[in-house]
Protein backbone atom coordinates (compact mmCIF):
# COMPACT_ATOMS: atom_id res chain seq x y z
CA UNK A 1 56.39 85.84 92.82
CA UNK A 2 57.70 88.51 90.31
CA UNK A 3 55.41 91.28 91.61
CA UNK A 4 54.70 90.29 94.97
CA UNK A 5 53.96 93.85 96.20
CA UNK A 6 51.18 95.28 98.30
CA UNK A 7 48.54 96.03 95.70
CA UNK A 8 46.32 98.78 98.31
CA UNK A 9 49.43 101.28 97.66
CA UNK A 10 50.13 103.60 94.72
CA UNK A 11 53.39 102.87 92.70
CA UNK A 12 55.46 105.58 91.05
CA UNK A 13 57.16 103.99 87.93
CA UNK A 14 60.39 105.92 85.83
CA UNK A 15 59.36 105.13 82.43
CA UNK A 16 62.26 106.27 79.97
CA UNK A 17 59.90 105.12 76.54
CA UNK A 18 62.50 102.29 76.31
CA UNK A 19 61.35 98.80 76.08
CA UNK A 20 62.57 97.63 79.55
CA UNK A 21 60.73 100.16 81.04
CA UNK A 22 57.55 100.02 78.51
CA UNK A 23 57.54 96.20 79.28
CA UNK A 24 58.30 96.81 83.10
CA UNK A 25 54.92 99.08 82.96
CA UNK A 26 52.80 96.89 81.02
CA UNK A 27 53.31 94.39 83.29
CA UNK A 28 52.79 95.97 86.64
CA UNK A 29 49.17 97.39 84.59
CA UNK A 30 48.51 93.98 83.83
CA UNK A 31 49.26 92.72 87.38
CA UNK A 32 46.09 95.77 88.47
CA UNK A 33 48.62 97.56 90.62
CA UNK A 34 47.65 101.35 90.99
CA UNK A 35 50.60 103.48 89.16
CA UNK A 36 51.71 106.83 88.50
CA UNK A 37 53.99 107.54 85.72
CA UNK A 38 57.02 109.94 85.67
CA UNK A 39 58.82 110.57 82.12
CA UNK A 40 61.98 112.83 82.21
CA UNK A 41 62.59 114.77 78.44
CA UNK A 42 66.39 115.03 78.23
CA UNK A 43 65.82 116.58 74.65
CA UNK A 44 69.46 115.44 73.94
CA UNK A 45 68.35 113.44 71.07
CA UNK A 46 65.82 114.07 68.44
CA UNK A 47 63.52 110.80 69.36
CA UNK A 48 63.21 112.34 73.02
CA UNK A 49 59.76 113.91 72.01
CA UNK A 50 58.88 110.67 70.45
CA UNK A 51 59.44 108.90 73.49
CA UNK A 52 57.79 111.49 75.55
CA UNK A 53 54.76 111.27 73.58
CA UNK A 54 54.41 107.06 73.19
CA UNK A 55 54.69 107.35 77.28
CA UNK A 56 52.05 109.87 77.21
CA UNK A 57 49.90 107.71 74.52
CA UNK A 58 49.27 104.41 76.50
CA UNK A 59 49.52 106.40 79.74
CA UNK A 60 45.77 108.05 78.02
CA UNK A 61 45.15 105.04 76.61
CA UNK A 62 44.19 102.99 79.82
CA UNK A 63 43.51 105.80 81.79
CA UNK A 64 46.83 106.20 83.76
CA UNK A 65 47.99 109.48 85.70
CA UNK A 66 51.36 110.93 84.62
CA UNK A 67 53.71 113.34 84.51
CA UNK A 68 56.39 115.04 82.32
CA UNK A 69 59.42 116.82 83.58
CA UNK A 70 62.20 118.41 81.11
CA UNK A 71 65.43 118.61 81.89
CA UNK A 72 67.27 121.79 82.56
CA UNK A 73 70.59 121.96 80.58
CA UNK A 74 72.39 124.85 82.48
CA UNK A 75 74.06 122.21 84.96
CA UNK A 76 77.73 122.02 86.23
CA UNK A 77 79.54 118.39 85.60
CA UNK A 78 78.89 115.03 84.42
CA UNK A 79 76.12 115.22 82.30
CA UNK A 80 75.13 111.56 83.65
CA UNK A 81 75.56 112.59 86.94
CA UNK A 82 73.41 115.69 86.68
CA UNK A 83 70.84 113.72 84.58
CA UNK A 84 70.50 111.06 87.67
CA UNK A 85 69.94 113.55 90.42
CA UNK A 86 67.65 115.69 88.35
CA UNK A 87 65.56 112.54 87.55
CA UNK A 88 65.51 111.27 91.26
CA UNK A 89 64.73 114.58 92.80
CA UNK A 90 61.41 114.90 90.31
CA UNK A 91 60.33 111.36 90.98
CA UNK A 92 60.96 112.03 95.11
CA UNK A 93 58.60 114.86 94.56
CA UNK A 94 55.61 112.93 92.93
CA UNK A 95 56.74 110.19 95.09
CA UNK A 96 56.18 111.95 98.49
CA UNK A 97 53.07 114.24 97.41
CA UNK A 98 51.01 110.96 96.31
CA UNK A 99 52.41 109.00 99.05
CA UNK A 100 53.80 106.06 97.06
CA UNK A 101 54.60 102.89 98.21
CA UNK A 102 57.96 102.09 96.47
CA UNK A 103 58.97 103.43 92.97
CA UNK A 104 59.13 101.03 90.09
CA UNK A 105 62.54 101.38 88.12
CA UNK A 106 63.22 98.69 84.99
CA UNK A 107 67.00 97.42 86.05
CA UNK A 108 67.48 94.17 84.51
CA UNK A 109 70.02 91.48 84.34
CA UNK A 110 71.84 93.02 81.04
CA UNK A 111 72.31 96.09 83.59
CA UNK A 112 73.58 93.58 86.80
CA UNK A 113 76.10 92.21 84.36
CA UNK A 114 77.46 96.23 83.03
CA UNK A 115 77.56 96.82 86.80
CA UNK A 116 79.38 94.14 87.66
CA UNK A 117 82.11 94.28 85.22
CA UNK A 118 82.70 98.14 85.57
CA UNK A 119 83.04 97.88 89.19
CA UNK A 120 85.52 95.20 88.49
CA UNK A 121 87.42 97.01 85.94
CA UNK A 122 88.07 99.83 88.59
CA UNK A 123 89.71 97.81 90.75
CA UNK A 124 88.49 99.74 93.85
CA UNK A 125 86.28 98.72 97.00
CA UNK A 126 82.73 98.30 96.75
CA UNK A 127 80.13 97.65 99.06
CA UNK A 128 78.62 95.02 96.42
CA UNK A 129 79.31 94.20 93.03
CA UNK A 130 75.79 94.33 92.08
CA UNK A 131 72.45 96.35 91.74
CA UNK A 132 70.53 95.58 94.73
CA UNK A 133 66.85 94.47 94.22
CA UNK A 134 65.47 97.18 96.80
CA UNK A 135 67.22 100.12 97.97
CA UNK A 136 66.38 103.73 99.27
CA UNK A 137 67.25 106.51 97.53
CA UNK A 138 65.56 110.32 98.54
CA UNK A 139 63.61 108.69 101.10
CA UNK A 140 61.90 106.10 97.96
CA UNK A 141 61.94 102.39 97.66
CA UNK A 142 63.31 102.10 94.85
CA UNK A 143 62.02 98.46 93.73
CA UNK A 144 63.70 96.34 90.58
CA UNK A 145 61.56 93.29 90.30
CA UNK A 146 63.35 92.49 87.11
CA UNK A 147 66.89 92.25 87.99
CA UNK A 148 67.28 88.63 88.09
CA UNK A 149 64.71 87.29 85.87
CA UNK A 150 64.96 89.13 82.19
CA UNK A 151 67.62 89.84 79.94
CA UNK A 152 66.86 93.05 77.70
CA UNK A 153 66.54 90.99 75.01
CA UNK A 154 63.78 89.06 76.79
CA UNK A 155 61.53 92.42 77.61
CA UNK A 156 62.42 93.66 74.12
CA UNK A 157 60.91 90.44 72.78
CA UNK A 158 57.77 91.33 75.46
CA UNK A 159 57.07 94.74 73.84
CA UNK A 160 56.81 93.37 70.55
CA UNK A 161 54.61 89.79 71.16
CA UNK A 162 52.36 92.17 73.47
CA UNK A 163 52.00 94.93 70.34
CA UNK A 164 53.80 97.72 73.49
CA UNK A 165 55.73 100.96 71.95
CA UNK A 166 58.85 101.58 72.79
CA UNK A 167 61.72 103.61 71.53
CA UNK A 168 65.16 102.57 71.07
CA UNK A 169 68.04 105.10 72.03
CA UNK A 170 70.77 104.40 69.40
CA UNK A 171 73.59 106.64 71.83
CA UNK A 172 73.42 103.18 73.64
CA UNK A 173 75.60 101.71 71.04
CA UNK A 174 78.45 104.52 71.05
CA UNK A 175 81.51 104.17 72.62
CA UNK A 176 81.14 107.06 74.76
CA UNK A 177 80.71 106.08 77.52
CA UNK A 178 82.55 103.31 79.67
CA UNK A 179 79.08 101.03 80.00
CA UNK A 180 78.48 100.98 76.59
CA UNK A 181 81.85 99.90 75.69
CA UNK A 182 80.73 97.06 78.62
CA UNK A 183 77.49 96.43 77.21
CA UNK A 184 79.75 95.19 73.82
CA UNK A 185 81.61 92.82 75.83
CA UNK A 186 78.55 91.44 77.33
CA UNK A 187 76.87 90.66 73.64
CA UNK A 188 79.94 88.25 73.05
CA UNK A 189 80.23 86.98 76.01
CA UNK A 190 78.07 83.42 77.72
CA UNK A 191 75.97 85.73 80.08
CA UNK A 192 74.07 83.00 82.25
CA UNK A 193 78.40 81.79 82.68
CA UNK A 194 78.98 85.60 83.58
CA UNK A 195 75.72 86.07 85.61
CA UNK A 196 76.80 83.07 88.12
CA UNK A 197 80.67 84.12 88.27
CA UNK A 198 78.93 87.89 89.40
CA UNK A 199 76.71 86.03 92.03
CA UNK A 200 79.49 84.24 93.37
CA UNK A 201 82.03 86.84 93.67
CA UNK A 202 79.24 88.92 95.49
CA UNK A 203 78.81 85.90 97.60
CA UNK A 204 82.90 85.88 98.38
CA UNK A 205 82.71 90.07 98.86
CA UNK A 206 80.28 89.55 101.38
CA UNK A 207 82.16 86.80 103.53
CA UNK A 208 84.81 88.41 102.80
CA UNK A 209 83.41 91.49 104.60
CA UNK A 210 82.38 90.04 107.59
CA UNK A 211 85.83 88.48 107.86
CA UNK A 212 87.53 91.83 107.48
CA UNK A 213 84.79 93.60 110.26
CA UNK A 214 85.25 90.86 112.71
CA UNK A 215 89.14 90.94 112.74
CA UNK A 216 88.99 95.10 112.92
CA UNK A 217 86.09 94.81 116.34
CA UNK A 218 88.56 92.15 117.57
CA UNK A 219 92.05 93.98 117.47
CA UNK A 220 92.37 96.65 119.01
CA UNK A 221 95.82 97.89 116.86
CA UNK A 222 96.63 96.45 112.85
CA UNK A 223 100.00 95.58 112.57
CA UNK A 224 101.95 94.57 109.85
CA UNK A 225 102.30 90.84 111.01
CA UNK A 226 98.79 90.58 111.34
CA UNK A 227 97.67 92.36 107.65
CA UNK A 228 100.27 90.75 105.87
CA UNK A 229 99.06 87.05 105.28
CA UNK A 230 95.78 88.46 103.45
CA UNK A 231 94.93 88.82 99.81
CA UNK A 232 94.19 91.91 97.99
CA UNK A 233 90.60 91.66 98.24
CA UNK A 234 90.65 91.42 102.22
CA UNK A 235 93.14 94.11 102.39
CA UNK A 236 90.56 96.24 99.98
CA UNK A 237 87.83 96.22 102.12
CA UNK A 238 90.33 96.43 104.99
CA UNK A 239 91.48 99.47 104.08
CA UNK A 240 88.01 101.22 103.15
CA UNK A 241 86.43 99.89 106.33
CA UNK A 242 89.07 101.24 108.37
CA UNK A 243 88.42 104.82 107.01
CA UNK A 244 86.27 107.30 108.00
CA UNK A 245 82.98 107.03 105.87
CA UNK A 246 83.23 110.54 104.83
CA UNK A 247 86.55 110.09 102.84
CA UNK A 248 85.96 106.49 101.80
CA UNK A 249 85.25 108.18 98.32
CA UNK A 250 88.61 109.02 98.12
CA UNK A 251 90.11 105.41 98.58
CA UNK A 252 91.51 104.31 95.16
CA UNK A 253 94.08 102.24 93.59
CA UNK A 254 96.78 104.44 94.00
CA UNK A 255 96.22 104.57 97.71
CA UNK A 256 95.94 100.57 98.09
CA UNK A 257 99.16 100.23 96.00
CA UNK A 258 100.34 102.68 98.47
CA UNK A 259 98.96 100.81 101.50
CA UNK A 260 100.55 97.32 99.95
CA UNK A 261 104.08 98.91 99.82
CA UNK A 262 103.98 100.08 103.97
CA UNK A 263 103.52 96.19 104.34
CA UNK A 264 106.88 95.43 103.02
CA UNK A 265 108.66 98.58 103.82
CA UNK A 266 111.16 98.47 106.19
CA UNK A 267 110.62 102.28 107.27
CA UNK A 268 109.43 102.54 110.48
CA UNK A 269 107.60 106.11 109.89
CA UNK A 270 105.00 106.33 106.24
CA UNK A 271 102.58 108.75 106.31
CA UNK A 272 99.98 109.32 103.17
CA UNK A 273 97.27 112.23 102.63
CA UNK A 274 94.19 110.84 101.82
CA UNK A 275 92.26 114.53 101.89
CA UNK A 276 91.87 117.39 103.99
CA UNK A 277 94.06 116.42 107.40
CA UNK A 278 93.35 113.20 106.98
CA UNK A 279 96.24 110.35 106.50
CA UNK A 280 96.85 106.89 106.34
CA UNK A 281 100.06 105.54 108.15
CA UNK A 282 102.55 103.15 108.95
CA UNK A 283 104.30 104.00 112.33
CA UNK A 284 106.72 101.06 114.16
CA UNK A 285 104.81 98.33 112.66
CA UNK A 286 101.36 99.43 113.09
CA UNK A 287 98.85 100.90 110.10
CA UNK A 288 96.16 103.77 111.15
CA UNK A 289 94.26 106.35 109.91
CA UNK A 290 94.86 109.96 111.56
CA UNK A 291 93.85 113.38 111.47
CA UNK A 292 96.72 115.68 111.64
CA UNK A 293 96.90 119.21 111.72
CA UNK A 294 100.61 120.12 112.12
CA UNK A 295 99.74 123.38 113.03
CA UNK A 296 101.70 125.61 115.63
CA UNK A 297 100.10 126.29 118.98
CA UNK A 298 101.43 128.76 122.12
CA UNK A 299 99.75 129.31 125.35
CA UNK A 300 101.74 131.78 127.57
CA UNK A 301 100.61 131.30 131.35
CA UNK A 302 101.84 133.72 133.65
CA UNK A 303 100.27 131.49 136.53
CA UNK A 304 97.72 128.07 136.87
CA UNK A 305 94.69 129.10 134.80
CA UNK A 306 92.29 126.08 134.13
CA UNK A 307 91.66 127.18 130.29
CA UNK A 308 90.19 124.86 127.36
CA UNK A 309 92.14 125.23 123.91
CA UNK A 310 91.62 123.37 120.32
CA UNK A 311 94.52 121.43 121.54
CA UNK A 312 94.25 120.97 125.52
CA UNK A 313 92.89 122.21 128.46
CA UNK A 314 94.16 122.52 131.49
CA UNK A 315 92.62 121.04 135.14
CA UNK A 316 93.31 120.41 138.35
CA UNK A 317 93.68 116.76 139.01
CA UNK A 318 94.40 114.22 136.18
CA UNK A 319 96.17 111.01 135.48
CA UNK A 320 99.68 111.43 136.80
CA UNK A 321 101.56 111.10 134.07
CA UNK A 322 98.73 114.04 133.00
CA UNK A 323 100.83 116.44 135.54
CA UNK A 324 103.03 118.37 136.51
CA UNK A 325 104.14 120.04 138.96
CA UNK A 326 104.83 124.08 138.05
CA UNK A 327 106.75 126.36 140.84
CA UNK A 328 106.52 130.18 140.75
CA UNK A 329 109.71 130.35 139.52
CA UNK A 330 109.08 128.80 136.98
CA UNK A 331 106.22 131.32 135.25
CA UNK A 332 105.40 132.56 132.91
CA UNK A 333 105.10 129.19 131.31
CA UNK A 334 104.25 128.09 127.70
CA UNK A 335 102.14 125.57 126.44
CA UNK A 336 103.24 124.53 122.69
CA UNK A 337 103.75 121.88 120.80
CA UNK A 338 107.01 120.37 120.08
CA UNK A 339 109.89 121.54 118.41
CA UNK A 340 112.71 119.87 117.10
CA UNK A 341 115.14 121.30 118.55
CA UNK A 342 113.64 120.40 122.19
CA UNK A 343 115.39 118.63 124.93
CA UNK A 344 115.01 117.93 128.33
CA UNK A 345 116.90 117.45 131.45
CA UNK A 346 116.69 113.80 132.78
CA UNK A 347 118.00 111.71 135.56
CA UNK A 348 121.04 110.47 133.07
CA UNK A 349 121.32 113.44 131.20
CA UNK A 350 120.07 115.55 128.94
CA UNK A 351 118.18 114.24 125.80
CA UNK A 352 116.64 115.29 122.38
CA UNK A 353 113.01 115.44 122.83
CA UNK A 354 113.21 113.78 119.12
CA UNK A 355 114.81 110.83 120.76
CA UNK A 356 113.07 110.31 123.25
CA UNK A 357 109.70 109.82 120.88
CA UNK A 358 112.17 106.99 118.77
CA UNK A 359 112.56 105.13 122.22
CA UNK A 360 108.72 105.63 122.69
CA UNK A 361 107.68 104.79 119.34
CA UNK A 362 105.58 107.94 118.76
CA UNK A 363 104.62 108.28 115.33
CA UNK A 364 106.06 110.66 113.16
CA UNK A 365 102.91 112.77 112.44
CA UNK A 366 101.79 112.79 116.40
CA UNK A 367 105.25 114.39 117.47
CA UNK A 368 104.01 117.49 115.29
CA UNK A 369 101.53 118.34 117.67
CA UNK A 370 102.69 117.25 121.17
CA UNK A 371 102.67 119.29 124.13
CA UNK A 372 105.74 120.55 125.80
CA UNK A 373 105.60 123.05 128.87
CA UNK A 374 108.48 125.55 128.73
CA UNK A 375 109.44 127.24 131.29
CA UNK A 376 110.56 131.36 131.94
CA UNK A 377 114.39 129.77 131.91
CA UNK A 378 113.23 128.55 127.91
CA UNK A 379 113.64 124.50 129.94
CA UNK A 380 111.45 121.97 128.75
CA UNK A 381 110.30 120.82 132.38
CA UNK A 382 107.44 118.41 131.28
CA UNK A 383 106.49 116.43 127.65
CA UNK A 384 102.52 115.60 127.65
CA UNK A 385 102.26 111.68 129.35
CA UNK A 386 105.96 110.91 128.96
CA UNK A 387 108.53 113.07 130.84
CA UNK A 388 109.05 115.62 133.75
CA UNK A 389 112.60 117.26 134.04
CA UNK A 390 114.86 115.59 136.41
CA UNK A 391 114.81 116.99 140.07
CA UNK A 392 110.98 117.84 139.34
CA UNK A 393 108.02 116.88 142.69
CA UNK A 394 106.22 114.29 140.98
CA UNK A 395 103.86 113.37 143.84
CA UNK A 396 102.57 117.40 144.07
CA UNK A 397 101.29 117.83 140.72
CA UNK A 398 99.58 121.10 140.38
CA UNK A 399 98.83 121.56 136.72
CA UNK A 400 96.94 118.71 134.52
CA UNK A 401 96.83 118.55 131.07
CA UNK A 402 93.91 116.46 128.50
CA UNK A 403 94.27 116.32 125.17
């Protein structure tokens, strides 16, 4: 059923004075569902009174409760953005004081089909394609019952067999703004033909997605070998599931295009800021995502002091290629990270520091911040999990280091 809702709650419904969300009302009153009303005033245009008062009209006319909010105009940003969370925050407030059951909003398929083709036209990830039919925003259910069963022109043609007011905003049909240049499209265009190519390319996102999540829990490293065979949309959602939620945002085309090129590079070291510390990377075959701080740390020791750091502490027992093994002669010590001028006494000589990472295949971005201990004689006698300097006890460790 269209309104198959628990009719012993209380429903908030967003009514604009538009006709999808005049007809969306007058059919939820019709259906006996207890409702509250909330009507935002953007007093942008000079039929928002109009509106506010044809909202307020039937509201009185079948004895509905409601309420009018204005908005405030001394905001910083997108004026669409600002509008949205001003108008969500005032229906979250009626929402929670009246304990509502889900809040009513008029969505349709006309605004399905916008969504759809803008998301496309960015070319970005998205978690769907579409407008879902419930979702929580503020703590509300937000509810669209109407999202797959009316066009706008088929609630338009509701308000006027059923006699229901409704005002038409005309700054719909400017090209200001990039879904009303979409909403043009969509009036030439065969939208039941457009409305099952939508449905199906959310049903390919979705397997797609579940593809792309079971290959990242399965391997353990990505490398290029593995990636490579995959088209753009898998390597999309790839790439935005592998980041950290918080700077998902910040995933774009420039970045994929960016991502696509490490797959054919033959560099063996590509490192890309995504934001912050925070980089994507290609080292010796293998794409990550990494925090990196390449800043400069010292810790001078002038004997074993079991001390925590941003960057290490220090205990005493570990894994052994965790420790070393530090004689009084050697003190006082320091605890940095590496330089590039390092090197180290070995067995078979002695080597760049640098070098020895190449032969390790340490990324270029993690040799920034490894730990080196240098001695009072300025000799690097041990690099963090890789190498002690030749000659060195390696069964009488004394000093352990964690990163």
């Amino acid at each position: 059923m269209l309104f198959d809702y628990d009719k012993n709650k209380t429903y908030l419904v967003a009514c604009s004075g538009g006709p999808d969300s005049m007809a969306l009302l007058d059919m939820l009153y019709n259906n006996g569902f207890s409702l509250i009303i909330a009507h935002v005033n953007y007093k942008t245009r000079k039929e928002s009174d109009d509106e506010e008062k044809l909202v307020i009209n039937y509201c009185k006319e079948r004895n509905l409760r409601y309420f009018i909010n204005y908005f405030d105009h001394n905001y910083k940003g997108s004026f669409e953005a600002c509008a949205r969370e001003f108008r969500y925050s005032f229906f979250a407030k009626i929402y929670h004081e009246f304990a509502c059951g889900g809040l009513f909003v008029a969505h349709h398929k006309d605004d399905l089909l916008e969504t759809y083709l803008l998301k496309k036209q960015r070319n970005v990830v998205n978690e769907s394609y579409l407008i879902l039919k419930e979702t929580t925003i503020k703590k509300m259910k937000v509810l669209r019952p109407l999202l797959y069963d009316f066009y706008k022109e088929d609630l338009l043609k509701y308000c006027q067999n059923n006699n229901i007011p409704y005002g038409i905003d005309y700054s719909n049909f400017l090209d200001i703004h990039p879904r009303n240049v979409i909403r043009k499209k969509i009036a030439l265009m065969d939208k039941q033909k457009l409305f099952e190519t939508a449905i199906q390319d959310e049903k390919t996102l979705k397997e797609t997605r579940n593809d792309v999540l079971k290959f990242i829990k399965f391997y353990p490293i990505y490398t290029i070998d593995l990636l490579t065979p995959h088209n753009d949309l898998w390597l999309k959602i790839f790439l935005y599931e592998l980041c950290d939620k918080k700077y998902r945002k910040y995933i774009n085309k420039s970045i994929f295009l960016t991502f696509k090129s490490y797959l054919k590079s033959q560099k063996s070291n590509l490192f890309y800021l995504i934001h912050d510390n925070y980089y994507i990377e290609k080292s010796y075959q293998v794409i990550a995502f990494n925090y990196y701080f390449n800043q400069n740390f010292s810790y001078i020791l002038e004997k074993i002091e079991y001390i925590c750091t941003p960057y290490f502490k220090i205990v005493n027992s570990g894994l052994k290629m965790q420790g070393v093994y530090v004689d009084d002669n050697d003190f006082p010590i320091n605890i940095r990270n590496y330089h590039e001028d390092d090197k180290i006494n070995l067995k078979d000589g002695t080597k760049k520091v640098s070098r020895l990472f190449i032969d390790k295949k340490i990324p270029l971005m993690k040799r920034k911040e490894w730990i080196v201990i240098e001695n009072c004689h300025h000799e690097i006698i041990f690099v963090y999990e890789l190498y002690r300097k030749y000659g060195l006890k390696n069964i009488k460790n004394n000093l352990f280091i964690l990163k």
